[in-house]
C-alpha atoms as a PDB file:
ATOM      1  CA  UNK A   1    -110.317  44.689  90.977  1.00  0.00           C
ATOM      2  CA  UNK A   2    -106.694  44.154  92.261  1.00  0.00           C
ATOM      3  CA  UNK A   3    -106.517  45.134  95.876  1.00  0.00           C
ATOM      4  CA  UNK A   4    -103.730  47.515  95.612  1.00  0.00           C
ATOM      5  CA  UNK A   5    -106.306  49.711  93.440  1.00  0.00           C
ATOM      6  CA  UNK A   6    -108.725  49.183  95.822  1.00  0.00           C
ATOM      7  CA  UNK A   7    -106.277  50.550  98.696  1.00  0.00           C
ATOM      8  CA  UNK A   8    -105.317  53.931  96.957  1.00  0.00           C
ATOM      9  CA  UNK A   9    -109.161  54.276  96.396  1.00  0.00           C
ATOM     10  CA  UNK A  10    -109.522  53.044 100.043  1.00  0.00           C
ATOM     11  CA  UNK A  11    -106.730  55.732 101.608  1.00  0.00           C
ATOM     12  CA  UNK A  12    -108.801  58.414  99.430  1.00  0.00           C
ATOM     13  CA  UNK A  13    -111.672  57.635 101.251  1.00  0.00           C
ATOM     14  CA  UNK A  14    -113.353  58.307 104.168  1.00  0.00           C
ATOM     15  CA  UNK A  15    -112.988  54.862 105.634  1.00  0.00           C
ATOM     16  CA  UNK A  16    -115.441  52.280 104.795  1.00  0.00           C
ATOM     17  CA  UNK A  17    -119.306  50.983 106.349  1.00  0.00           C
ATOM     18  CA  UNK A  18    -121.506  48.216 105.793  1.00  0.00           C
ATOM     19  CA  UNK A  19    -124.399  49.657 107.018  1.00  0.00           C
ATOM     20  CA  UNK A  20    -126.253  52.821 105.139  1.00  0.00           C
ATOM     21  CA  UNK A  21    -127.827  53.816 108.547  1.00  0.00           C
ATOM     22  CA  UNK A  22    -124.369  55.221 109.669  1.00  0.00           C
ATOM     23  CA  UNK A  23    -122.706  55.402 106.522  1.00  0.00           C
ATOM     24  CA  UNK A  24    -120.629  58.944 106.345  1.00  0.00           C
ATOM     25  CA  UNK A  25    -120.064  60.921 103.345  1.00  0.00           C
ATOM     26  CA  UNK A  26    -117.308  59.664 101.474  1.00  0.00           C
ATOM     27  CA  UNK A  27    -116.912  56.041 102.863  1.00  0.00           C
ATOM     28  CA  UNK A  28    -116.288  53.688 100.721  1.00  0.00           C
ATOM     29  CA  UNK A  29    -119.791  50.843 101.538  1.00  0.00           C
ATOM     30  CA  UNK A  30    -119.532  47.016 101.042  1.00  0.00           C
ATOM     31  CA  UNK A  31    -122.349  45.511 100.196  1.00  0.00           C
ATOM     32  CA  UNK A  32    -122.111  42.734 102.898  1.00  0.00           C
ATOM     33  CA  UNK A  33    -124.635  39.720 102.476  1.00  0.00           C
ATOM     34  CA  UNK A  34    -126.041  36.989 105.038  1.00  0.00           C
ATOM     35  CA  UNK A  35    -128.793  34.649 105.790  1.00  0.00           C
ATOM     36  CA  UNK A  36    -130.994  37.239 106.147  1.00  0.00           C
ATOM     37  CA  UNK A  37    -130.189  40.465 104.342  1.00  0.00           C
ATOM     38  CA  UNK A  38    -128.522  41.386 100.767  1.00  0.00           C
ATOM     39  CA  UNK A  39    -126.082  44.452 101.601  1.00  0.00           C
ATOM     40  CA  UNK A  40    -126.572  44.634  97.536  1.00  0.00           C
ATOM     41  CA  UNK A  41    -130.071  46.004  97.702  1.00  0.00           C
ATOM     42  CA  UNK A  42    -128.747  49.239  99.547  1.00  0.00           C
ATOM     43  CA  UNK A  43    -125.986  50.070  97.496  1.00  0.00           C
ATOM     44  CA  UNK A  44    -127.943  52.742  95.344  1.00  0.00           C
ATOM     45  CA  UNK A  45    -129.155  54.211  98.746  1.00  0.00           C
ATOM     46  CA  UNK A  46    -125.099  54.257 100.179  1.00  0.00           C
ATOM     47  CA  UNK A  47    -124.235  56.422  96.977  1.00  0.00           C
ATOM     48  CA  UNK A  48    -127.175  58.996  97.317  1.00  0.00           C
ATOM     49  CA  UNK A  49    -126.426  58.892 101.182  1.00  0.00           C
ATOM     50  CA  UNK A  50    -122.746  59.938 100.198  1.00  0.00           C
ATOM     51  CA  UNK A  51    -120.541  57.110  99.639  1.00  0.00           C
ATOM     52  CA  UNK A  52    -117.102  57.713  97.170  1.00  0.00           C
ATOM     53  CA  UNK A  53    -117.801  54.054  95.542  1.00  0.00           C
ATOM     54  CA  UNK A  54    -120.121  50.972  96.847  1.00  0.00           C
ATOM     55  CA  UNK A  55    -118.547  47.473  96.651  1.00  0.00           C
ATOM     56  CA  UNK A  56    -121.017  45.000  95.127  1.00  0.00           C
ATOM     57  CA  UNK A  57    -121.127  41.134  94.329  1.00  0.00           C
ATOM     58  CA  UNK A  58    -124.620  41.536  92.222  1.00  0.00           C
ATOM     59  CA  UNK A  59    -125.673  43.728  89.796  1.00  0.00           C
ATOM     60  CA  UNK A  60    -129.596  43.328  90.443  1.00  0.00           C
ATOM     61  CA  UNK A  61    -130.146  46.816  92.036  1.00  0.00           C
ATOM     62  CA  UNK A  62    -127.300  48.547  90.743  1.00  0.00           C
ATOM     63  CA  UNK A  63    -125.751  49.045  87.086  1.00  0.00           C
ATOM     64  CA  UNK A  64    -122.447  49.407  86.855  1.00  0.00           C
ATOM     65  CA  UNK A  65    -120.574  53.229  86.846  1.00  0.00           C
ATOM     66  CA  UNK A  66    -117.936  55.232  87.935  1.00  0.00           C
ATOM     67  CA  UNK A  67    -118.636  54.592  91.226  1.00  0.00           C
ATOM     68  CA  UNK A  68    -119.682  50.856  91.563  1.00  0.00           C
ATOM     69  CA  UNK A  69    -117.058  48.065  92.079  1.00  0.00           C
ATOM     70  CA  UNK A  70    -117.890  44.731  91.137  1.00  0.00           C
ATOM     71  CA  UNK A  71    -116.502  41.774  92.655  1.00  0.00           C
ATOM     72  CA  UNK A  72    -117.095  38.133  93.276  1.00  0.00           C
ATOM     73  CA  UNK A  73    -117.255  38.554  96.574  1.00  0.00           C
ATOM     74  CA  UNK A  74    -117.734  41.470  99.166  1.00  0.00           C
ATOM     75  CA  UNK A  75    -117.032  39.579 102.245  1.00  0.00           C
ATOM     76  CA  UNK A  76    -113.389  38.372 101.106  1.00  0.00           C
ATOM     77  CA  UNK A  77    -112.401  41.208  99.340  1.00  0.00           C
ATOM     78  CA  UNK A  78    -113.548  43.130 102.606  1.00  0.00           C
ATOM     79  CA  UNK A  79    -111.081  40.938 104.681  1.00  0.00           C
ATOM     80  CA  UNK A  80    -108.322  40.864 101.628  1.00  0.00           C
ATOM     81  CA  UNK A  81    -108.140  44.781 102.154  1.00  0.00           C
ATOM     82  CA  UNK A  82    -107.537  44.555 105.372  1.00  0.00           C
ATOM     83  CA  UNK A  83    -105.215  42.089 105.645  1.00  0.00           C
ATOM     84  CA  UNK A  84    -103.348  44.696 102.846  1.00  0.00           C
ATOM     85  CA  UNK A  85    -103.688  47.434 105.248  1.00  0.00           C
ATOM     86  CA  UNK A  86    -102.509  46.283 108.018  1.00  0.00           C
ATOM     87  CA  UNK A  87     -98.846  45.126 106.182  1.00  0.00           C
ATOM     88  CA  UNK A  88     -98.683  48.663 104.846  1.00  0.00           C
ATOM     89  CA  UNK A  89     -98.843  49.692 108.453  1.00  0.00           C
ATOM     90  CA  UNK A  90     -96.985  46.698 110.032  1.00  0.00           C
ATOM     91  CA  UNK A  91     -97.403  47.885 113.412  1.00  0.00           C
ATOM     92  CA  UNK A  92     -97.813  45.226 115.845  1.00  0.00           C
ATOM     93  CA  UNK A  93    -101.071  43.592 116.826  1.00  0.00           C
ATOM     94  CA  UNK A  94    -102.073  42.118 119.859  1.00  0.00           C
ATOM     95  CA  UNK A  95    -104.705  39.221 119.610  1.00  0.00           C
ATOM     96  CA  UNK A  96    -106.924  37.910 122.410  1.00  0.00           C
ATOM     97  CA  UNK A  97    -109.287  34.887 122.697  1.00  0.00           C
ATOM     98  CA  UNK A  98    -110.449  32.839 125.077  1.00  0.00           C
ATOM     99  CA  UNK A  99    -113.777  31.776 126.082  1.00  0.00           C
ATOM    100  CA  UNK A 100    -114.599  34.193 128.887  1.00  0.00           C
ATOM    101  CA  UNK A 101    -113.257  37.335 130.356  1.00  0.00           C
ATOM    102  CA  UNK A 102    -111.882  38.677 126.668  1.00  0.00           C
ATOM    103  CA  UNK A 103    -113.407  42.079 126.238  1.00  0.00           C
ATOM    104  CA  UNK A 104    -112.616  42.821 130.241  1.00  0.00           C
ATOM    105  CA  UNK A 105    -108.780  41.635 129.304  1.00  0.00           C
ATOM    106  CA  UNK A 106    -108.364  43.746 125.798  1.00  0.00           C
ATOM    107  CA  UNK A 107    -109.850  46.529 127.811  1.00  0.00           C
ATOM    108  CA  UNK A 108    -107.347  46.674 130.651  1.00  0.00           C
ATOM    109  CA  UNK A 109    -104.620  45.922 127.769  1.00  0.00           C
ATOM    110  CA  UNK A 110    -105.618  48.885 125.968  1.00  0.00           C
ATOM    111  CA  UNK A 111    -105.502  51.388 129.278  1.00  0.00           C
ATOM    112  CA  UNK A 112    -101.892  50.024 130.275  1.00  0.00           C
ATOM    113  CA  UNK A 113    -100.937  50.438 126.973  1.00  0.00           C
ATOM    114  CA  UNK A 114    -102.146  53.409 125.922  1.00  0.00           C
ATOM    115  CA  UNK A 115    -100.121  55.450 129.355  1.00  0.00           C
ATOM    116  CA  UNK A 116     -97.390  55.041 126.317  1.00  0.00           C
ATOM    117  CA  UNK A 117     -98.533  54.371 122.657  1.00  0.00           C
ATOM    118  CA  UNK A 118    -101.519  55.328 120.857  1.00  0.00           C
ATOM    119  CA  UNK A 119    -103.620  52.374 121.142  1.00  0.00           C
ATOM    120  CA  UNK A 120    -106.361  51.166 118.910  1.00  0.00           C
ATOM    121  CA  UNK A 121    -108.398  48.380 120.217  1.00  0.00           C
ATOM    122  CA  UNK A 122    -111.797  46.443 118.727  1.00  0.00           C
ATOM    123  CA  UNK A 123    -114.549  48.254 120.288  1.00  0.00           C
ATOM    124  CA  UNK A 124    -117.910  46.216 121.374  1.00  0.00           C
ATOM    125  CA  UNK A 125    -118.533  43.142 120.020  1.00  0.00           C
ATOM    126  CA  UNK A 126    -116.851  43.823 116.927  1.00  0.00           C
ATOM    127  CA  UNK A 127    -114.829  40.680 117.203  1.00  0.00           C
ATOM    128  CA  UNK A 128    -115.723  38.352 114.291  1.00  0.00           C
ATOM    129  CA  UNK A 129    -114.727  37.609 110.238  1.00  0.00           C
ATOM    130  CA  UNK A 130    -116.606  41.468 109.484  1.00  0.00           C
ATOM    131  CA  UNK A 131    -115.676  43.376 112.719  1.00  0.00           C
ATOM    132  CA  UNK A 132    -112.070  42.456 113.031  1.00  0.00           C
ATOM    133  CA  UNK A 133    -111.554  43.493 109.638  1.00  0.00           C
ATOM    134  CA  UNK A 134    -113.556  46.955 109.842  1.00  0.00           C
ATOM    135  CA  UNK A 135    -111.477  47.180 113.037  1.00  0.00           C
ATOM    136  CA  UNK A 136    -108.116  46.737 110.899  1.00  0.00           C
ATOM    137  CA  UNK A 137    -109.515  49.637 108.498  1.00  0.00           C
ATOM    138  CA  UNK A 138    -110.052  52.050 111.223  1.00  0.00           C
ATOM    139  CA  UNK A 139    -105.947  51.416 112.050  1.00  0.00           C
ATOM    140  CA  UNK A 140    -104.228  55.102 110.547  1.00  0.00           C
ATOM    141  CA  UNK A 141    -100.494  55.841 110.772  1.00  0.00           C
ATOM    142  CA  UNK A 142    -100.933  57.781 113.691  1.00  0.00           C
ATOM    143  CA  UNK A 143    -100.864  54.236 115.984  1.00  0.00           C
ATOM    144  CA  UNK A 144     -98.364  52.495 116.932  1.00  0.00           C
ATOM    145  CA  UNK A 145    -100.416  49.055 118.998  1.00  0.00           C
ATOM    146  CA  UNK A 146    -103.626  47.460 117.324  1.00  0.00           C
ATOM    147  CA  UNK A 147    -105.512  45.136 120.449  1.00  0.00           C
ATOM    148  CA  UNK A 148    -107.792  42.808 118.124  1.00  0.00           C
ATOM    149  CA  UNK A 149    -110.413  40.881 120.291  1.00  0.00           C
ATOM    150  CA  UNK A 150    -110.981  37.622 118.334  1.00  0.00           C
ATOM    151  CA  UNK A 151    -114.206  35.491 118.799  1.00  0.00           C
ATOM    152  CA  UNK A 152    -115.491  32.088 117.695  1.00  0.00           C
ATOM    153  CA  UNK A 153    -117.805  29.644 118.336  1.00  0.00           C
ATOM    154  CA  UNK A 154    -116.711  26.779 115.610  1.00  0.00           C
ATOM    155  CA  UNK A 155    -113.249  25.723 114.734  1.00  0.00           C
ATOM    156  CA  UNK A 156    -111.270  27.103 112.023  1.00  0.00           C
ATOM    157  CA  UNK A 157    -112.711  30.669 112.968  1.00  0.00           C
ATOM    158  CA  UNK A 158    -109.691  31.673 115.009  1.00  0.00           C
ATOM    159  CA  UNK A 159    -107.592  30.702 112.162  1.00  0.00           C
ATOM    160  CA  UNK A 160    -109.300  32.926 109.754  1.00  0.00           C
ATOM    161  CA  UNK A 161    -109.062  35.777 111.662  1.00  0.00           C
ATOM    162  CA  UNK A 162    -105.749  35.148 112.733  1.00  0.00           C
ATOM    163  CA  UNK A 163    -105.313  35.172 109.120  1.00  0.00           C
ATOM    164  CA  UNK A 164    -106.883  38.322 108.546  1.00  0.00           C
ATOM    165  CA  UNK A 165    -105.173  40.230 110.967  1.00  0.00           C
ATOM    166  CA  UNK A 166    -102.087  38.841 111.370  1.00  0.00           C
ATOM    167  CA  UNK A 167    -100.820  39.194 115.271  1.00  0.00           C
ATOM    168  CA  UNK A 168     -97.738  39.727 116.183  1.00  0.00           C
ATOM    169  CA  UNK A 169     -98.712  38.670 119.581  1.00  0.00           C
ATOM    170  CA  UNK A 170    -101.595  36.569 121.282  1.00  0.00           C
ATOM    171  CA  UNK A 171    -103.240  35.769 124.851  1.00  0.00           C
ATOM    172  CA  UNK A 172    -105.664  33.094 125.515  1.00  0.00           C
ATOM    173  CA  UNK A 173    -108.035  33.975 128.375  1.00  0.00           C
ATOM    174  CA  UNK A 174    -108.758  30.262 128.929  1.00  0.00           C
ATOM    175  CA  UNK A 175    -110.470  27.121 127.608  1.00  0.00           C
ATOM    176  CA  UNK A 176    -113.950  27.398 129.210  1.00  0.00           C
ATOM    177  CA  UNK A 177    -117.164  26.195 127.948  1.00  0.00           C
ATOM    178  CA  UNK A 178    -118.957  28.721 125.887  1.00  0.00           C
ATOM    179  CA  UNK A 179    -120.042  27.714 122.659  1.00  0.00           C
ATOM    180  CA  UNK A 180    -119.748  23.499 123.404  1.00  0.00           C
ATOM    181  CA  UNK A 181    -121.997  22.521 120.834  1.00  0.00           C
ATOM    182  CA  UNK A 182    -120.564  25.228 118.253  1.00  0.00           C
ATOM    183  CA  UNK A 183    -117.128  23.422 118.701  1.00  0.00           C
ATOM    184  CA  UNK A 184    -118.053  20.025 119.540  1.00  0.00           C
ATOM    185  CA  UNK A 185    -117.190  19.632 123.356  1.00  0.00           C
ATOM    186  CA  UNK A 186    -114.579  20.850 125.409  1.00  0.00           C
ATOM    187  CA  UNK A 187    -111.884  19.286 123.432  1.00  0.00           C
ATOM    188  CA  UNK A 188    -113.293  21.072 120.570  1.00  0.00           C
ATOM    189  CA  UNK A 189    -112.693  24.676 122.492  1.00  0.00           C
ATOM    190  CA  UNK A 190    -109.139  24.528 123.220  1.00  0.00           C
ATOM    191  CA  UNK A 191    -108.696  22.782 119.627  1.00  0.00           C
ATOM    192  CA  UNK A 192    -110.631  25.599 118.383  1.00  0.00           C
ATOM    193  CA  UNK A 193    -109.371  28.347 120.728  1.00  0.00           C
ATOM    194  CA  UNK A 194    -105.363  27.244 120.303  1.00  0.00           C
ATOM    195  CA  UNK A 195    -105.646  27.906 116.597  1.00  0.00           C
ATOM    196  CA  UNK A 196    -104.222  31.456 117.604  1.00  0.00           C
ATOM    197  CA  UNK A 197    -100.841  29.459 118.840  1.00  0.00           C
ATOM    198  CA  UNK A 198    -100.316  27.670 115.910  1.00  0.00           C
ATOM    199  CA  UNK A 199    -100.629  30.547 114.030  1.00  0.00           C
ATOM    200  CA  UNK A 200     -98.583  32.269 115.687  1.00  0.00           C
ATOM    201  CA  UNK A 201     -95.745  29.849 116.067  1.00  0.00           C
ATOM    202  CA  UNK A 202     -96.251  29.374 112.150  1.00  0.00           C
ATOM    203  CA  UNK A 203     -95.315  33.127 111.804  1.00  0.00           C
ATOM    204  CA  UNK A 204     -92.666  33.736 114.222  1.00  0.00           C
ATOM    205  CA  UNK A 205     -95.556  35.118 116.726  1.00  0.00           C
ATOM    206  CA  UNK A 206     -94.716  35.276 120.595  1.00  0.00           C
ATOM    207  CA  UNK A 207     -97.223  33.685 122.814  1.00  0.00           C
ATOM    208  CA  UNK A 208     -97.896  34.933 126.671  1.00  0.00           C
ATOM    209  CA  UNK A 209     -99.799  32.560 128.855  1.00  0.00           C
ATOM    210  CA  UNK A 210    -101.016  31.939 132.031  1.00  0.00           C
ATOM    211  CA  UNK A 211     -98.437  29.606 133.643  1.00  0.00           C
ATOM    212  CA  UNK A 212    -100.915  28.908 136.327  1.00  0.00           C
ATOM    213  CA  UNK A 213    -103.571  27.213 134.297  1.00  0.00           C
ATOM    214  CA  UNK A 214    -102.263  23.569 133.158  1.00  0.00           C
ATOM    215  CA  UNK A 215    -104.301  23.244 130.077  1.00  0.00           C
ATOM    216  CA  UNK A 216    -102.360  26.716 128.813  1.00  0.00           C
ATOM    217  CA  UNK A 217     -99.005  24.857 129.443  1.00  0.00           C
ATOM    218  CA  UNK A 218    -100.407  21.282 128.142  1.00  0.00           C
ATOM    219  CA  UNK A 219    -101.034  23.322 125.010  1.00  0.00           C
ATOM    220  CA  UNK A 220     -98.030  25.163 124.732  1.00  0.00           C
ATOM    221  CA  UNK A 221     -95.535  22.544 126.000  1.00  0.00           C
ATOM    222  CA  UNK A 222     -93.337  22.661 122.617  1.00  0.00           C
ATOM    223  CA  UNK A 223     -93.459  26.315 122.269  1.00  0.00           C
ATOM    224  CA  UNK A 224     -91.671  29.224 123.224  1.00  0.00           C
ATOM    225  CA  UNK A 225     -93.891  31.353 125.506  1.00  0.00           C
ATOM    226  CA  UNK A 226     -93.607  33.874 128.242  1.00  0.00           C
ATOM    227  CA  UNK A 227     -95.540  33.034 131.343  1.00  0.00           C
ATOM    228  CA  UNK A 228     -96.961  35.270 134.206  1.00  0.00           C
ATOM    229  CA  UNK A 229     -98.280  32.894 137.297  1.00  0.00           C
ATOM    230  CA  UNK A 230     -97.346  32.837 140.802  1.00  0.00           C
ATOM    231  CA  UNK A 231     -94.165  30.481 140.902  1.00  0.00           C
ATOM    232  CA  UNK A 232     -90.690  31.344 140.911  1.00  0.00           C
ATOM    233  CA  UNK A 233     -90.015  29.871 137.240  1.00  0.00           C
ATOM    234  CA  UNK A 234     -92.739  31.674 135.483  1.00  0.00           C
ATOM    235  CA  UNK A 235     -91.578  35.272 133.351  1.00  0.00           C
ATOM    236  CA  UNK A 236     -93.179  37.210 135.697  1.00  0.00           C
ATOM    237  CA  UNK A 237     -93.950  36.611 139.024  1.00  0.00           C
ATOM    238  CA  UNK A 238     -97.565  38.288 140.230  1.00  0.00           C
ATOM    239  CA  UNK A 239     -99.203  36.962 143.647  1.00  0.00           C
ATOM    240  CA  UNK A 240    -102.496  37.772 143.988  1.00  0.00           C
ATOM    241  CA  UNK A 241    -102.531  39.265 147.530  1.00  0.00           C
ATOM    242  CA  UNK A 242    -106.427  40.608 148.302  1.00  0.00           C
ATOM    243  CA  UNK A 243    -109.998  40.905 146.849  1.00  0.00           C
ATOM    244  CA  UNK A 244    -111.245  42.978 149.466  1.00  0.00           C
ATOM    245  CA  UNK A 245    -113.034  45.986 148.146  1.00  0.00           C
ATOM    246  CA  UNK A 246    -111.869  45.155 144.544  1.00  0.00           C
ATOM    247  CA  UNK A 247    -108.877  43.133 143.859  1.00  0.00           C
ATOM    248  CA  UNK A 248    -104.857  43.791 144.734  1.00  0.00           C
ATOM    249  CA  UNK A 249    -102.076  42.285 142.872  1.00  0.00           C
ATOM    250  CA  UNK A 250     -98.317  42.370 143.680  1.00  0.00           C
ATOM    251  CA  UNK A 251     -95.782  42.473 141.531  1.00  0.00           C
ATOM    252  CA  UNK A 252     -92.093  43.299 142.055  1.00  0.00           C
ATOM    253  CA  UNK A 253     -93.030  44.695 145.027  1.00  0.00           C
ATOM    254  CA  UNK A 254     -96.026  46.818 144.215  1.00  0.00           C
ATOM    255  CA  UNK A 255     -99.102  46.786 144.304  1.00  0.00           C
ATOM    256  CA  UNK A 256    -101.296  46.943 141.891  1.00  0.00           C
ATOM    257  CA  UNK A 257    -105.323  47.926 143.005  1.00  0.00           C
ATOM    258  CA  UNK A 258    -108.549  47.062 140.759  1.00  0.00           C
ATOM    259  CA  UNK A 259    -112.094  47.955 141.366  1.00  0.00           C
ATOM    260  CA  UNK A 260    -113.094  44.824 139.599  1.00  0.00           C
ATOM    261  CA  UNK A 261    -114.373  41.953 141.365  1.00  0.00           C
ATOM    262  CA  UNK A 262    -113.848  38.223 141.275  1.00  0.00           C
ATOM    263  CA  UNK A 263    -111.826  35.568 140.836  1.00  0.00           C
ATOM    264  CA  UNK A 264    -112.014  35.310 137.005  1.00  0.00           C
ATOM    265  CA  UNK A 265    -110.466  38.889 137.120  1.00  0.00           C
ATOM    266  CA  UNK A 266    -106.995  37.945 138.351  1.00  0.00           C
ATOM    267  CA  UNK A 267    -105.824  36.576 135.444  1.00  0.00           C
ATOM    268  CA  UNK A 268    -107.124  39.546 133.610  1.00  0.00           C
ATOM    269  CA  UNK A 269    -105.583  41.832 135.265  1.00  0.00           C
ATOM    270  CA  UNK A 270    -101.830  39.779 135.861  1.00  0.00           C
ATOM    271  CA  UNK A 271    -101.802  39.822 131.777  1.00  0.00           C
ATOM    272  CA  UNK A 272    -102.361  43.248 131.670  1.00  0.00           C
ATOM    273  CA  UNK A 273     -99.256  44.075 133.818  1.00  0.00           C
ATOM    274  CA  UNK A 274     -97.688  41.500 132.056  1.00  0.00           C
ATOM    275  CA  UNK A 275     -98.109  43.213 128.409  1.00  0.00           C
ATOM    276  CA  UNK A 276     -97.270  46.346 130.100  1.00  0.00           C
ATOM    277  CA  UNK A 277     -94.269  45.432 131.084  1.00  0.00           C
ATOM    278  CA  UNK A 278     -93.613  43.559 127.835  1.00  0.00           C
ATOM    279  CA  UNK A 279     -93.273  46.621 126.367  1.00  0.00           C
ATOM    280  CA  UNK A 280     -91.912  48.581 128.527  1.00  0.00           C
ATOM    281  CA  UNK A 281     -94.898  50.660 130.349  1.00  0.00           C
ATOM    282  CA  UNK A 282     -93.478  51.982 133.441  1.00  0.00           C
ATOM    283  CA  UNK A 283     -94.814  50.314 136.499  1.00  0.00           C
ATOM    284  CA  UNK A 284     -96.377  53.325 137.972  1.00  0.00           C
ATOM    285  CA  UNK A 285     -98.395  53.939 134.655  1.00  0.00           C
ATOM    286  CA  UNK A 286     -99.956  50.412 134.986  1.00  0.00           C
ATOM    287  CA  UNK A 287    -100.836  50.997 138.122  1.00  0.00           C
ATOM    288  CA  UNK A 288    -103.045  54.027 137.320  1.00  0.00           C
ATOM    289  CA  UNK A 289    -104.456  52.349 134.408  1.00  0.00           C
ATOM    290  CA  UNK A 290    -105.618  48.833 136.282  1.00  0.00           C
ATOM    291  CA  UNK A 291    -107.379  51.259 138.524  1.00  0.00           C
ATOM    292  CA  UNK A 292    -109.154  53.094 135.877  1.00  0.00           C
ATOM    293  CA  UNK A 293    -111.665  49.762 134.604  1.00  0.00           C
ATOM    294  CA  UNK A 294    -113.932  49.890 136.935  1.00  0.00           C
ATOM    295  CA  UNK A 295    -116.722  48.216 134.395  1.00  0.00           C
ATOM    296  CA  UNK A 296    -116.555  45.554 131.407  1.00  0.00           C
ATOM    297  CA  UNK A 297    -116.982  47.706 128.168  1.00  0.00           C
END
């Protein structure tokens, strides 16, 4: 089935599920398949549970009808539809990776943020090659900023789901050392990790870094990024003035107050304020929403 019929079936819908146990009435299921389950064995159930039309790669439990879709392959077609969607939309996305402090990051992203636009952002762990694209789906003209949380632990994953959701803009938390053996060493990470820069350079994407950490400039050397770190030369300019009681940032002269704690949570928060200002969220605003995550969500 061409995707664009798929789409007007898809914007008919209720949205879409992969999993029967939650499906709604009137979602459109994919029959997802992996090492250890066969989405294709539940697509009878997903119609009787209420779903418009199941998407299926076999025909084993299922005969064709009015309601069954057969393609080669559920996963891509999946990811195919969202890509789709989110050019019909073409609002702009906002991708983060890193190896650590991600979902803390997109969070404080999505409060600044959302003190102006209506803001969707991936909720849980929904960050891989089937979350980012149910995330995509859930995207409705009402929004105007998608946050899409982007995790790996091999290379070329980052690419694919750079792919998929095509960012308009992307932050790398840093080059840590989650997933080694996934990516083969450290090298492997940033290698791995970076693949959201060269996408994004490859399709006139604007990168912000953290113009503190050298490996983020080493990696970024021949590109044109905006940088928030503590020097004089970097974009924007954010000391990092107290971690008593939480942590306290300054930034043209304000402060700006977190209840989180630790070092690792500087850098969270400076590229928070930094997207805030990036588009244009009045400095008070931030303020109020830096103070609001308390917790990692």
């Amino acid at each position: 089935m061409e995707i664009q019929k798929l789409y007007r079936i898809f914007l008919n819908s209720k949205g879409v599920s992969t999993d029967t146990r939650t499906l709604q009435k009137g979602t459109i299921f994919f029959a997802l398949s992996g090492p250890n389950f066969d989405g294709n064995q539940y697509a009878e159930n997903a119609i009787e549970k209420g779903a418009s039309f199941v998407v299926v790669d076999k025909l084993d439990s299922i005969e064709l009808n009015s309601q069954v879709i057969f393609v080669k392959n559920t996963l891509t077609v999946l990811q195919k539809l969202a890509t789709h969607h989110r050019k019909i939309l073409n609002i702009p996305i906002i991708a983060i990776t890193g190896s650590n402090g991600k979902t803390t990051t997109k969070e404080l992203i999505r409060e600044v943020l959302s003190k102006k636009f209506n803001v969707l952002a991936t909720k849980g762990n929904f960050n891989n090659h089937i979350g980012v694209p149910l995330t995509l789906l859930k995207l409705t003209k009402k929004h105007e900023i998608g946050i899409i949380e982007m995790g790996a632990n091999h290379l070329s994953e980052i690419q694919l789901l750079s792919d998929i959701s095509l960012p308009n803009w992307g932050y790398i938390t840093n080059f840590g050392k989650a997933h080694l053996e996934g990516f083969g060493g450290k090298e492997g990470v940033i290698q791995g990790k970076s693949e959201l820069y060269k996408h994004l350079v490859l399709n006139d994407g604007q990168i912000l870094i953290n113009g503190n950490d050298p490996e983020q400039v080493k990696q970024t050397r021949n590109q044109k990024v905006i940088q928030f770190g503590s020097q004089e030369i970097h974009d924007f300019k954010i000391n990092f003035t107290s971690k008593n009681s939480g942590i306290q940032l300054e930034f043209q002269g304000l402060n700006f107050k977190s209840p989180l704690h630790g070092d690792y949570n500087l850098t969270n928060i400076a590229a928070s304020i930094a997207f805030g200002v990036i588009f244009k969220v009045k400095l008070i605003n931030i303020q109020n929403a830096i103070v609001r995550v308390s917790v990692r969500k």
